[in-house]
C-alpha atoms as a PDB file:
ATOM      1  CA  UNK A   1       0.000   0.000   0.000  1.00  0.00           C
ATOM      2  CA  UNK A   2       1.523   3.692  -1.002  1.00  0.00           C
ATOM      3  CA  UNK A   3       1.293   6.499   1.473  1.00  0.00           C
ATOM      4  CA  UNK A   4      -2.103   8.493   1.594  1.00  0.00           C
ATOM      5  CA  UNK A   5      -1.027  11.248  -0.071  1.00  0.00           C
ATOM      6  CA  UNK A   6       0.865   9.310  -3.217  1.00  0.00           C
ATOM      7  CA  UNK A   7      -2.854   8.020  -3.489  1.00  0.00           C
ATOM      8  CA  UNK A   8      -4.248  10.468  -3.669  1.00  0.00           C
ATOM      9  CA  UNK A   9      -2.038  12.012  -7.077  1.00  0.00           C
ATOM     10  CA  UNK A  10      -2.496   8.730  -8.460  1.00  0.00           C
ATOM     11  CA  UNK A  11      -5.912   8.590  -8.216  1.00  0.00           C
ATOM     12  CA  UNK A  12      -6.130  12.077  -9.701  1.00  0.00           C
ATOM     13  CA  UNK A  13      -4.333  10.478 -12.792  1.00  0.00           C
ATOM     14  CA  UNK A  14      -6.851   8.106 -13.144  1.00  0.00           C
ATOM     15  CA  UNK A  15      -9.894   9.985 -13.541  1.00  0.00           C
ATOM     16  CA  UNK A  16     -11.096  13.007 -16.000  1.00  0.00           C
ATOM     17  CA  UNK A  17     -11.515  15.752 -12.936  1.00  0.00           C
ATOM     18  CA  UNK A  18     -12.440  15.014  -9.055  1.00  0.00           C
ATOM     19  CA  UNK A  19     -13.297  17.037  -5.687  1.00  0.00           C
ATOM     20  CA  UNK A  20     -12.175  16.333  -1.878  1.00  0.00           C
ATOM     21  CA  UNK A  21     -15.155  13.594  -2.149  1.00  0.00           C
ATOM     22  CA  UNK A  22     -14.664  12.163  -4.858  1.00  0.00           C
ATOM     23  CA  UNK A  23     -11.250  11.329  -3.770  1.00  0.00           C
ATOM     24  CA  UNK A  24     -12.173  10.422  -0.596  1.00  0.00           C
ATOM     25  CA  UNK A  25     -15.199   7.782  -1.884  1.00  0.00           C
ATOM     26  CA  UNK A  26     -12.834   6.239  -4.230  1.00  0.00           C
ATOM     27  CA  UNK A  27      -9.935   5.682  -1.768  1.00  0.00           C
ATOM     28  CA  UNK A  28     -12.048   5.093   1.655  1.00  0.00           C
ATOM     29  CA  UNK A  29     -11.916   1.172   1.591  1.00  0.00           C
ATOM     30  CA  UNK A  30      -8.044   1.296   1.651  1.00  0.00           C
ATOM     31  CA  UNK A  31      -7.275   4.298   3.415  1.00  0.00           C
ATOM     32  CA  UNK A  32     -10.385   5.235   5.802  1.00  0.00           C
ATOM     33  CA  UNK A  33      -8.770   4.157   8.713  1.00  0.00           C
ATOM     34  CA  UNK A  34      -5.739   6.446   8.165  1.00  0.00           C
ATOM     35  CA  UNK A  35      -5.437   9.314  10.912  1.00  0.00           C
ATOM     36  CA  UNK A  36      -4.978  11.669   8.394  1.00  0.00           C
ATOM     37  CA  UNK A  37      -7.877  10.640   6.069  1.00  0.00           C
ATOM     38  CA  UNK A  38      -9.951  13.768   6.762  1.00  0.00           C
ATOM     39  CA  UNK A  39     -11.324  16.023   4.207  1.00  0.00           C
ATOM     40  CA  UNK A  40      -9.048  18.996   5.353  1.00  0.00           C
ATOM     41  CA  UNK A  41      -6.259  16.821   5.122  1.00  0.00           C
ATOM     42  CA  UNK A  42      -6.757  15.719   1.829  1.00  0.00           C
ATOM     43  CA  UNK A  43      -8.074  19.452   0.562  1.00  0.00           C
ATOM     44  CA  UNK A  44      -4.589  20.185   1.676  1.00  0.00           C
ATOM     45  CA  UNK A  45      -2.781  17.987  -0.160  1.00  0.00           C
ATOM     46  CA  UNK A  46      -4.779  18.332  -3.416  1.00  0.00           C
ATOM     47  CA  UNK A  47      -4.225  22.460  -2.340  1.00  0.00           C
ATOM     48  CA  UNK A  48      -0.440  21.590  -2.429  1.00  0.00           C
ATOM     49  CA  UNK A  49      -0.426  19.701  -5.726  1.00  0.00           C
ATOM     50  CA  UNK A  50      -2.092  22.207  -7.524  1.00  0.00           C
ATOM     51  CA  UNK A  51       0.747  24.867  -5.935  1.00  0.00           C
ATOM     52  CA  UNK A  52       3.767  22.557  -7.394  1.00  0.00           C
ATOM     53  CA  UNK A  53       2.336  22.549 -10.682  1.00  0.00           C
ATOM     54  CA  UNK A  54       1.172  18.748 -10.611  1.00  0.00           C
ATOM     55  CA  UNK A  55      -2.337  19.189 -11.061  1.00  0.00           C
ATOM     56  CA  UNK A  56      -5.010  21.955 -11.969  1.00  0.00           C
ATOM     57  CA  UNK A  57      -8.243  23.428 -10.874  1.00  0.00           C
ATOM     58  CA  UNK A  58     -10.947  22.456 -13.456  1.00  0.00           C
ATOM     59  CA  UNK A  59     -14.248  24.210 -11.966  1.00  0.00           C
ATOM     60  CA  UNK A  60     -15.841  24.620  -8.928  1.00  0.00           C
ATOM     61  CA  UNK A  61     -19.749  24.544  -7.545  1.00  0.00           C
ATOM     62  CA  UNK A  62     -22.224  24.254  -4.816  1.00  0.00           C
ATOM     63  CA  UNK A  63     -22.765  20.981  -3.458  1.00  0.00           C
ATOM     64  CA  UNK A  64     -26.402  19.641  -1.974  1.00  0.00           C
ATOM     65  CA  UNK A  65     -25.447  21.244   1.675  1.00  0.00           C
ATOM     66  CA  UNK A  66     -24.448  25.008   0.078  1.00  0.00           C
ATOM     67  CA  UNK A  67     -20.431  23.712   0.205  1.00  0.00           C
ATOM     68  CA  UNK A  68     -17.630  24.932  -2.019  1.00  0.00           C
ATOM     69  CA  UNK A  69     -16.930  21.947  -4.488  1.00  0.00           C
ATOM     70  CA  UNK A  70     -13.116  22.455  -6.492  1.00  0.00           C
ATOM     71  CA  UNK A  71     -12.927  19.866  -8.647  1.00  0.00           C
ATOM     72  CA  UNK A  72      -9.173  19.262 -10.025  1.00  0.00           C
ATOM     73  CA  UNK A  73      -7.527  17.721 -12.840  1.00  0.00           C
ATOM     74  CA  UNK A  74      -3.573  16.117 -13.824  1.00  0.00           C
ATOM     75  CA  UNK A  75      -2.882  18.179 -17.125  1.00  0.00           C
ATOM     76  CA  UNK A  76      -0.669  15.976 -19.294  1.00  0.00           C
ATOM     77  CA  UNK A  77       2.841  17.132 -17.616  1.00  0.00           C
ATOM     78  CA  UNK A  78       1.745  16.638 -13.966  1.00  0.00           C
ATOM     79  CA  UNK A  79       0.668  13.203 -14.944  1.00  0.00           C
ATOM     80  CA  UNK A  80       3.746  12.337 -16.393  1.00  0.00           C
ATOM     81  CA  UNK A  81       5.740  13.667 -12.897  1.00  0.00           C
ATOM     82  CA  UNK A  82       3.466  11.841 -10.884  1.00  0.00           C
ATOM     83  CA  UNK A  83       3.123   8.977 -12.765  1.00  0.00           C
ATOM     84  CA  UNK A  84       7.124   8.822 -13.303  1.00  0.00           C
ATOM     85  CA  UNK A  85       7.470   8.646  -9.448  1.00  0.00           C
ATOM     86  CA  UNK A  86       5.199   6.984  -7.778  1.00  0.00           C
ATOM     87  CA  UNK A  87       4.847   3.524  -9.395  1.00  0.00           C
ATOM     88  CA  UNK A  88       2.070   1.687  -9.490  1.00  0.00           C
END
C-alpha cells in the first residue's frame, strides 16, 4: 500500500476531474482508517499539488449542503511527474 497522499495524485491520474469527495469515496476502503484521512487533510494535499504545478483546478460549484466543491484535474505534464514517481 503507497502512502495516503501518493494516493491520492495517483488517483487524480486516473480519472477526467475530481473534488475532496470524490477522492475520498474512491480511496475510503483502503485508506479510511488512516489518521490523516480527513477532508481537510486531503483538501490540503490536493491544495499543495495544484501549488507545485502537478495538477489543476478544473471548476468549482455548490454541493447539496451550500459547500464549495473544487474539482481538479492532472494536465498531461503533472501526470507524467506523478506517474514517473510513484509507481504503481
Amino acid at each position: 500500500m503507497i502512502p495516503l497522499n501518493y494516493a491520492i495524485l495517483k488517483h487524480i491520474t486516473t480519472v477526467k476531474e475530481a473534488s475532496v469527495n470524490c477522492v475520498m469515496d474512491a480511496l475510503k476502503t483502503q485508506y479510511g482508517h488512516f489518521k490523516a484521512f480527513k477532508k481537510h487533510s486531503i483538501m490540503n494535499a490536493l491544495m499543495t499539488a495544484e501549488a507545485n504545478g502537478l495538477i489543476e483546478e478544473t471548476r468549482f460549484d455548490m454541493d447539496s449542503n451550500q459547500e464549495l466543491r473544487v474539482f481538479y484535474r492532472a494536465h498531461k505534464e503533472g501526470a507524467e511527474t506523478i506517474n514517473k514517481y510513484i509507481k504503481n
